[in-house]
PDB file of N, CA and C in Angstrom:
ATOM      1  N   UNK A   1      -2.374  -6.836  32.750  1.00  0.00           N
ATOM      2  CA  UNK A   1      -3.388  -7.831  33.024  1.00  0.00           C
ATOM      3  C   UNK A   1      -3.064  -8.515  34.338  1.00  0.00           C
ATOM      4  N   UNK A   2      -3.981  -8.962  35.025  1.00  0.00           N
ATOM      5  CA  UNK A   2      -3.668  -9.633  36.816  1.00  0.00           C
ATOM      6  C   UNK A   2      -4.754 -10.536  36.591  1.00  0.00           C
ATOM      7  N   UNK A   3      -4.750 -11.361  37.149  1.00  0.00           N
ATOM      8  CA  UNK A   3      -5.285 -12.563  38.080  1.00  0.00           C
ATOM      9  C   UNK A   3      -5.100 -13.852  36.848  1.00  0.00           C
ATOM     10  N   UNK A   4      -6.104 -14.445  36.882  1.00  0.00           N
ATOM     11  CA  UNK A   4      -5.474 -16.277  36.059  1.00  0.00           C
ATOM     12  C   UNK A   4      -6.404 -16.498  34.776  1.00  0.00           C
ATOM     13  N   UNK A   5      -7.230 -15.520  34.418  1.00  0.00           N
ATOM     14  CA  UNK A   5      -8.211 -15.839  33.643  1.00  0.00           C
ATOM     15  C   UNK A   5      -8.070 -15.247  32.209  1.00  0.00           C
ATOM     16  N   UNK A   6      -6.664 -14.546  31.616  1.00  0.00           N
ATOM     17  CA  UNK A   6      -6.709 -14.231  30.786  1.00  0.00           C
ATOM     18  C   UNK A   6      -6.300 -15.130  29.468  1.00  0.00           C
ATOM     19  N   UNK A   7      -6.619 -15.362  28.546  1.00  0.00           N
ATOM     20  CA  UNK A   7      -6.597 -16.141  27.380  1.00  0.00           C
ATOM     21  C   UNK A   7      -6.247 -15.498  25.996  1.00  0.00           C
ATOM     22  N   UNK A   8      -5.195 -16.118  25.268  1.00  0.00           N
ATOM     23  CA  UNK A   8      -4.431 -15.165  24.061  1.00  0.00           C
ATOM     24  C   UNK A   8      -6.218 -15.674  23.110  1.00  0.00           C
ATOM     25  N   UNK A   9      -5.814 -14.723  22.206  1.00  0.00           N
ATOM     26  CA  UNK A   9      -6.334 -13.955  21.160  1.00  0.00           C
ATOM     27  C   UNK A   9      -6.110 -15.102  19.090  1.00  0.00           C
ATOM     28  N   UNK A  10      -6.615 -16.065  19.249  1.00  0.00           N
ATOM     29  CA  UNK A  10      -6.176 -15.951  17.614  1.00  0.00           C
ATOM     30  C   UNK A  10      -6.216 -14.918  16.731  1.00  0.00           C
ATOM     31  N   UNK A  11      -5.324 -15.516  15.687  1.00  0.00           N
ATOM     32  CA  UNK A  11      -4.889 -14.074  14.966  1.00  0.00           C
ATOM     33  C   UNK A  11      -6.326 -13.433  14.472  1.00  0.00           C
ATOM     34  N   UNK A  12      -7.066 -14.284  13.943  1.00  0.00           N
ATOM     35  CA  UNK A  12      -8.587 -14.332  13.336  1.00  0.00           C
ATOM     36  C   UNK A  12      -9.510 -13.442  14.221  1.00  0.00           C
ATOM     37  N   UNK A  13      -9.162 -13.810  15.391  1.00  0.00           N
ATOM     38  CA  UNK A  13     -10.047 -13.137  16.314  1.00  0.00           C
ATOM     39  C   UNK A  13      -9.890 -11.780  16.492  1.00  0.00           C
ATOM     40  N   UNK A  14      -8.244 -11.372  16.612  1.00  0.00           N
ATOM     41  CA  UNK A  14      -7.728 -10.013  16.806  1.00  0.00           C
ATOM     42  C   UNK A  14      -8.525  -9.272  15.585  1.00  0.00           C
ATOM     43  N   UNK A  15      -8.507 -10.078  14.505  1.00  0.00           N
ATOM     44  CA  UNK A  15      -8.496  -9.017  13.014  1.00  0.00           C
ATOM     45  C   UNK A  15      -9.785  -8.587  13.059  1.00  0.00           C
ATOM     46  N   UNK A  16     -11.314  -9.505  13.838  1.00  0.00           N
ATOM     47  CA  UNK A  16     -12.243  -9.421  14.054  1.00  0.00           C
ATOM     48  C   UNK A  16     -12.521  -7.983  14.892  1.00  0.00           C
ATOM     49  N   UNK A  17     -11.655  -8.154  16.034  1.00  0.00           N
ATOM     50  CA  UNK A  17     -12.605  -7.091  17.126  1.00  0.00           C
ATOM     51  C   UNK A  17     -11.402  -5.733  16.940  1.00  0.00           C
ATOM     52  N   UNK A  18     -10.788  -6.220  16.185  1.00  0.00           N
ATOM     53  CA  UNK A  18     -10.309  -4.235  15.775  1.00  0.00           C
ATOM     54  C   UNK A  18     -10.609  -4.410  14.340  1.00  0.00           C
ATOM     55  N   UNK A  19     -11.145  -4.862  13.754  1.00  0.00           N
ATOM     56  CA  UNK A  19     -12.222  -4.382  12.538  1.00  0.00           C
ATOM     57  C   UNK A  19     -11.165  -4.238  11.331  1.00  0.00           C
ATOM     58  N   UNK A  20      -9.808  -5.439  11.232  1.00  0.00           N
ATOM     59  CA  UNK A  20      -8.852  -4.581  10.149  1.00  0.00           C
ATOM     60  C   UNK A  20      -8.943  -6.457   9.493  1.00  0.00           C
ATOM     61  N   UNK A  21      -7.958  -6.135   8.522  1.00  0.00           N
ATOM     62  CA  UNK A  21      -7.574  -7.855   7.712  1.00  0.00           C
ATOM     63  C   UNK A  21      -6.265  -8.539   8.437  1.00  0.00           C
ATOM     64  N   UNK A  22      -6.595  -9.642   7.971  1.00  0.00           N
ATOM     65  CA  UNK A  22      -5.247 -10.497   8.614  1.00  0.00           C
ATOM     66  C   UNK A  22      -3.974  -9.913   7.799  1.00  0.00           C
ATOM     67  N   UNK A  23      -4.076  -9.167   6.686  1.00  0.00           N
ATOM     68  CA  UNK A  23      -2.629  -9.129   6.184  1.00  0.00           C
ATOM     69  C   UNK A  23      -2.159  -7.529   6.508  1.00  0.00           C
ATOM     70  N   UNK A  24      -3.493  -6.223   7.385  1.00  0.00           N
ATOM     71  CA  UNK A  24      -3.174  -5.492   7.985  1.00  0.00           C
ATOM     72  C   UNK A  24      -2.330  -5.914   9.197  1.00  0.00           C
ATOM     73  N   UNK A  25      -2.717  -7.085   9.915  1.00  0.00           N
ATOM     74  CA  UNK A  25      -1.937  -7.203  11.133  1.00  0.00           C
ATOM     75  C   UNK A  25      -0.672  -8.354  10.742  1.00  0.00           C
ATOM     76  N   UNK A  26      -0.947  -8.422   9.881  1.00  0.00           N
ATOM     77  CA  UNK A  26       0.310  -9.554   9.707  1.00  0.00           C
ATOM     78  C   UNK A  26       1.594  -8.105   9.522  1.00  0.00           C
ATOM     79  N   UNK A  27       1.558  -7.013   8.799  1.00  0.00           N
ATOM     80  CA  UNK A  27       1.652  -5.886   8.635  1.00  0.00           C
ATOM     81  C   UNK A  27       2.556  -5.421   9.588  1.00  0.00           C
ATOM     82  N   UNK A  28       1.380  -5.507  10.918  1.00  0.00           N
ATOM     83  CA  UNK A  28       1.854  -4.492  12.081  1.00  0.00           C
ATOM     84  C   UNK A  28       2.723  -5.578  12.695  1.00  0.00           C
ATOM     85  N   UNK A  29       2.412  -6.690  12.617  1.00  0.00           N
ATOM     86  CA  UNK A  29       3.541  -7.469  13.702  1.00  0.00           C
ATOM     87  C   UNK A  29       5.146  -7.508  12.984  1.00  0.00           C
ATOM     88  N   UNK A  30       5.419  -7.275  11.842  1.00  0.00           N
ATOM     89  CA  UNK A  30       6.488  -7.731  10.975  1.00  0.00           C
ATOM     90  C   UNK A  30       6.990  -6.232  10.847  1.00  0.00           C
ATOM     91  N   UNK A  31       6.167  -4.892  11.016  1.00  0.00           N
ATOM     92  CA  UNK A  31       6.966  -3.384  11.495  1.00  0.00           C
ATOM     93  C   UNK A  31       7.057  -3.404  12.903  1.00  0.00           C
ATOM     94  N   UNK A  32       6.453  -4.413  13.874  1.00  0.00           N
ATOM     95  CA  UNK A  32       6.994  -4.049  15.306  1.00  0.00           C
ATOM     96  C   UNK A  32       5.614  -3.550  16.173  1.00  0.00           C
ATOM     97  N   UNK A  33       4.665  -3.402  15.277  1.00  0.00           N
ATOM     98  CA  UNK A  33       3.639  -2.287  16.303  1.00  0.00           C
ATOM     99  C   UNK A  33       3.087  -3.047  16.941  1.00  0.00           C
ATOM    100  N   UNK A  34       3.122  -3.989  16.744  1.00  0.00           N
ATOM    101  CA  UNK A  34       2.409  -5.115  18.178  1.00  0.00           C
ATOM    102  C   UNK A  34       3.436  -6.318  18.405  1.00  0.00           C
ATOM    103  N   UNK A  35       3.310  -7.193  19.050  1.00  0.00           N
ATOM    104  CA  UNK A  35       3.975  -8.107  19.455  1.00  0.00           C
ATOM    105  C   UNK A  35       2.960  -9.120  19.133  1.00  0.00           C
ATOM    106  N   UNK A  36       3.407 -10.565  18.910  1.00  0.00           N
ATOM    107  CA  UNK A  36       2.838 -11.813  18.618  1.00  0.00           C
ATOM    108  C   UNK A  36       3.110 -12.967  18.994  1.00  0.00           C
TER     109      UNK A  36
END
């Protein structure tokens, strides 16, 4: 990502626009597959 305009993600939001549940990504952050 480059320049000044980028803005984090609530968790709510992530679970929204990749279409999974909060306790799928609660999931992936606690095996490592994403960072948080």
């Amino acid at each position: 990502m480059s320049g000044g305009s980028e803005r984090l993600l609530r968790p709510r939001e992530v679970c929204q626009r990749l279409g999974i549940s909060y306790s799928t990504l609660s999931r992936w952050v606690r095996e490592g597959r994403i960072r948080a």
